[in-house]
Protein backbone atom coordinates (compact mmCIF):
# COMPACT_ATOMS: atom_id res chain seq x y z
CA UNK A 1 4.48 1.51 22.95
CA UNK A 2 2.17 2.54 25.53
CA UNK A 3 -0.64 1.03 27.16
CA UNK A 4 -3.74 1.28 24.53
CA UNK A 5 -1.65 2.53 21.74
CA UNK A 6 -1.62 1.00 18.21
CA UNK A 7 1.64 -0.09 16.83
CA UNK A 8 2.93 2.09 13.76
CA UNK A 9 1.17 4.89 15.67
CA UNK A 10 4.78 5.94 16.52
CA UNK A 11 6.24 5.38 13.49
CA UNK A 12 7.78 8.27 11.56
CA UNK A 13 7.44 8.20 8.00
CA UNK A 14 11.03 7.16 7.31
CA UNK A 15 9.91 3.73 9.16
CA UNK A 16 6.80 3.26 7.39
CA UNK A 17 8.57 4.09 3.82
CA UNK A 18 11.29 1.58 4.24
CA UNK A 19 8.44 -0.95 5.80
CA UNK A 20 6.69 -0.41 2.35
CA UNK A 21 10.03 -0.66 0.48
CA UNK A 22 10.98 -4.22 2.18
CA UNK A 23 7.18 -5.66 1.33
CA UNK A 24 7.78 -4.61 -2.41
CA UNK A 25 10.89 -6.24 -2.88
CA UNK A 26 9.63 -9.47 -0.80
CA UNK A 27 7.32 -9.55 -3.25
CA UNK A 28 8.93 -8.85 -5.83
CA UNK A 29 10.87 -11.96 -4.96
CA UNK A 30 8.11 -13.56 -4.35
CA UNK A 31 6.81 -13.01 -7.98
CA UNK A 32 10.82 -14.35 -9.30
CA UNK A 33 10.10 -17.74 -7.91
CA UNK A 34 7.54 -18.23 -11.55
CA UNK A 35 4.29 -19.34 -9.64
CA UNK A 36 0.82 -19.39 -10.61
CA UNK A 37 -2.52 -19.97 -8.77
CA UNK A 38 -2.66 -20.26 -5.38
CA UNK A 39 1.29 -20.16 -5.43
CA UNK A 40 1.10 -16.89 -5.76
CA UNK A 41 -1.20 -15.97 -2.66
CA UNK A 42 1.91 -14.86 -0.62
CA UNK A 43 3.55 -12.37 -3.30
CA UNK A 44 0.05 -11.10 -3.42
CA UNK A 45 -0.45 -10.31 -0.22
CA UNK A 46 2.73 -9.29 0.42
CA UNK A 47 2.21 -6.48 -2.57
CA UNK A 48 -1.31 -5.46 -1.02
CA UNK A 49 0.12 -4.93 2.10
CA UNK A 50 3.05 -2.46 0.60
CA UNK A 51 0.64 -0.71 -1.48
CA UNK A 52 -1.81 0.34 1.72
CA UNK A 53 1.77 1.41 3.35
CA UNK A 54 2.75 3.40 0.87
CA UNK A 55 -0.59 5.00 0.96
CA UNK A 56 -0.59 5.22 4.35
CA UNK A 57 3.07 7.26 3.88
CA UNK A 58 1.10 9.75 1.49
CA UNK A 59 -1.43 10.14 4.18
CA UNK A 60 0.83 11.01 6.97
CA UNK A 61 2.76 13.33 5.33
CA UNK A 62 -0.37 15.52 4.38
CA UNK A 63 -0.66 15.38 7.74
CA UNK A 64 -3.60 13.17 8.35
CA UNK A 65 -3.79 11.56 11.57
CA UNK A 66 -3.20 7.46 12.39
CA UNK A 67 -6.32 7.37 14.09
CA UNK A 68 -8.38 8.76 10.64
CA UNK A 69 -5.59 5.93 8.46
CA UNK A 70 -6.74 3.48 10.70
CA UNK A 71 -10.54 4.31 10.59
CA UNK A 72 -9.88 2.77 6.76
CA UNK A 73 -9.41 -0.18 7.57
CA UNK A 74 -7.92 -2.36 4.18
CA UNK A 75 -10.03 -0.39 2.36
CA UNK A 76 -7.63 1.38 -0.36
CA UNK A 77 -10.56 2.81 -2.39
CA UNK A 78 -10.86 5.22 0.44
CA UNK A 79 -6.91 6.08 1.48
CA UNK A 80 -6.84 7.01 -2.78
CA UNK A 81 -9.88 9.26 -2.36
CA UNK A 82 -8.49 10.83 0.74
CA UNK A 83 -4.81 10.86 -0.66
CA UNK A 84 -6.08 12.43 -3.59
CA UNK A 85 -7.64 15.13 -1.68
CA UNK A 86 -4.43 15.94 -0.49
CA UNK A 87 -3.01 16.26 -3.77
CA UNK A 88 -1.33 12.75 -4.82
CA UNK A 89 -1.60 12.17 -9.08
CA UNK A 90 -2.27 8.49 -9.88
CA UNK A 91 -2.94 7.74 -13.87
CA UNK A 92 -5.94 7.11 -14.36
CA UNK A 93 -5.37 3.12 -14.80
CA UNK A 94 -3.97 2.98 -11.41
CA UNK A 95 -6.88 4.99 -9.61
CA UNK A 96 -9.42 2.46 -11.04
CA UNK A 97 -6.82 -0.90 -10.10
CA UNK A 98 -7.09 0.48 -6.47
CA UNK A 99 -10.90 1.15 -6.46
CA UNK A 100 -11.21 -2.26 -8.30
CA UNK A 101 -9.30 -4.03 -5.43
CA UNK A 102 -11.69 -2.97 -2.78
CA UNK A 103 -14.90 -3.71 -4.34
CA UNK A 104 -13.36 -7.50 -4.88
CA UNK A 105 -12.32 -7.32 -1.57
CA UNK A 106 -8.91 -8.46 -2.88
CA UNK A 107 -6.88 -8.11 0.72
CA UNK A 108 -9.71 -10.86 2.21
CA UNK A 109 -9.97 -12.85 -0.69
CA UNK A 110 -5.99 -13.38 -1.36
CA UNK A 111 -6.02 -14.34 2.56
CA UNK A 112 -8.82 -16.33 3.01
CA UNK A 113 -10.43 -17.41 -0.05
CA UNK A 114 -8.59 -20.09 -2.32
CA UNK A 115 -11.55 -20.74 -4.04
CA UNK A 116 -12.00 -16.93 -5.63
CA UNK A 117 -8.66 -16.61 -6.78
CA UNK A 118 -9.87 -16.33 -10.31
CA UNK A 119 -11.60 -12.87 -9.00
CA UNK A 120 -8.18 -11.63 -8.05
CA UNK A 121 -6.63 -8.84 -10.42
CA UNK A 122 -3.61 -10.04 -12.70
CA UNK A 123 -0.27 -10.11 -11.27
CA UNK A 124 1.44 -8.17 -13.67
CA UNK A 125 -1.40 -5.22 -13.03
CA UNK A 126 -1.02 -5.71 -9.26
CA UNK A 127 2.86 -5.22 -9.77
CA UNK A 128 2.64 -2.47 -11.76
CA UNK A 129 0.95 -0.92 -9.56
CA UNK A 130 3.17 -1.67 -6.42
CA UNK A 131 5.66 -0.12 -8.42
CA UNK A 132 3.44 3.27 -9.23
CA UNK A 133 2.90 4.03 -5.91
CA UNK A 134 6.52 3.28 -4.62
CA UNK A 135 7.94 5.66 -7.52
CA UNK A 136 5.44 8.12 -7.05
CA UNK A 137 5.10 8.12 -3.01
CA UNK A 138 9.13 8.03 -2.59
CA UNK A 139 9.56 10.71 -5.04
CA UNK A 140 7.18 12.97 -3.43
CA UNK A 141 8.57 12.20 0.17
CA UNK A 142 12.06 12.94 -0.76
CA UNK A 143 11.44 16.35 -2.80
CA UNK A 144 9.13 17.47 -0.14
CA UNK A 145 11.97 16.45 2.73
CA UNK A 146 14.69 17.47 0.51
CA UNK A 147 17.24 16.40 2.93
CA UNK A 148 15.71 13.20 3.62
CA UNK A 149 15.01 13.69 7.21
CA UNK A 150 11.11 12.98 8.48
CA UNK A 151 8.99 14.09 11.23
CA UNK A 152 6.10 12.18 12.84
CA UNK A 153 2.81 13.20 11.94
């Protein structure tokens, strides 16, 4: 990594994908362990963080630029609206879960704020959509690959 670059800046999208993959089944594992409340902070996070990745996969593909990713901050309403742009089909359920989790500021409030964890989105929604975007995002990857090989974008 150079001087003044950003790390993942170099990544490929094979590396990003299987970064994504391991933070979905950590928390997947996470969510295993039966918690509730603040117990579940971690798998939360954990899932938030995988679901900007696998956004952030999308994004690079289409060819958009780290620098423009970045420029998003945690801000997932805005990777959807872009992502859609560039053609990726969410139901309907899922767009709105995404948009929902910015506007509650979900990423700052699982990692900062134990007292607004009744704010938070349910588990099981925040799961399901993990799991949307890894099925949806992977599957679109490999097809448009076909051998499975990446570039860097």
């Amino acid at each position: 990594m150079g001087e003044g670059a950003y790390p993942g800046e170099g990544a490929d999208t094979a590396q990003i994908i299987r970064l994504a993959s391991e933070y979905r089944e950590a928390a997947h594992s996470l969510l295993a362990r039966k918690l509730n409340g603040l117990s579940l902070a971690p798998c939360r996070l954990v899932a938030v963080h995988a679901i900007e990745l696998y956004l952030n996969v999308f994004l690079r593909e289409a060819g958009v630029h780290a620098a423009e990713i970045r420029g998003f901050q945690h801000d997932l309403s805005k990777r959807v609206e872009r992502a859609k742009k560039s053609g990726l089909v969410l139901r309907k359920r899922t767009q709105q879960h995404l948009e929902q989790m910015t506007s509650a500021r979900e990423y700052v409030v699982t990692r900062y704020g134990p007292e607004m964890t009744n704010t938070l989105s349910q588990v099981n929604r925040l799961m399901a959509t993990l799991d949307e975007l890894d099925k949806r995002i992977s599957s679109l990857v490999r097809s448009k690959r076909g051998d499975g090989s990446t570039s860097k974008n």
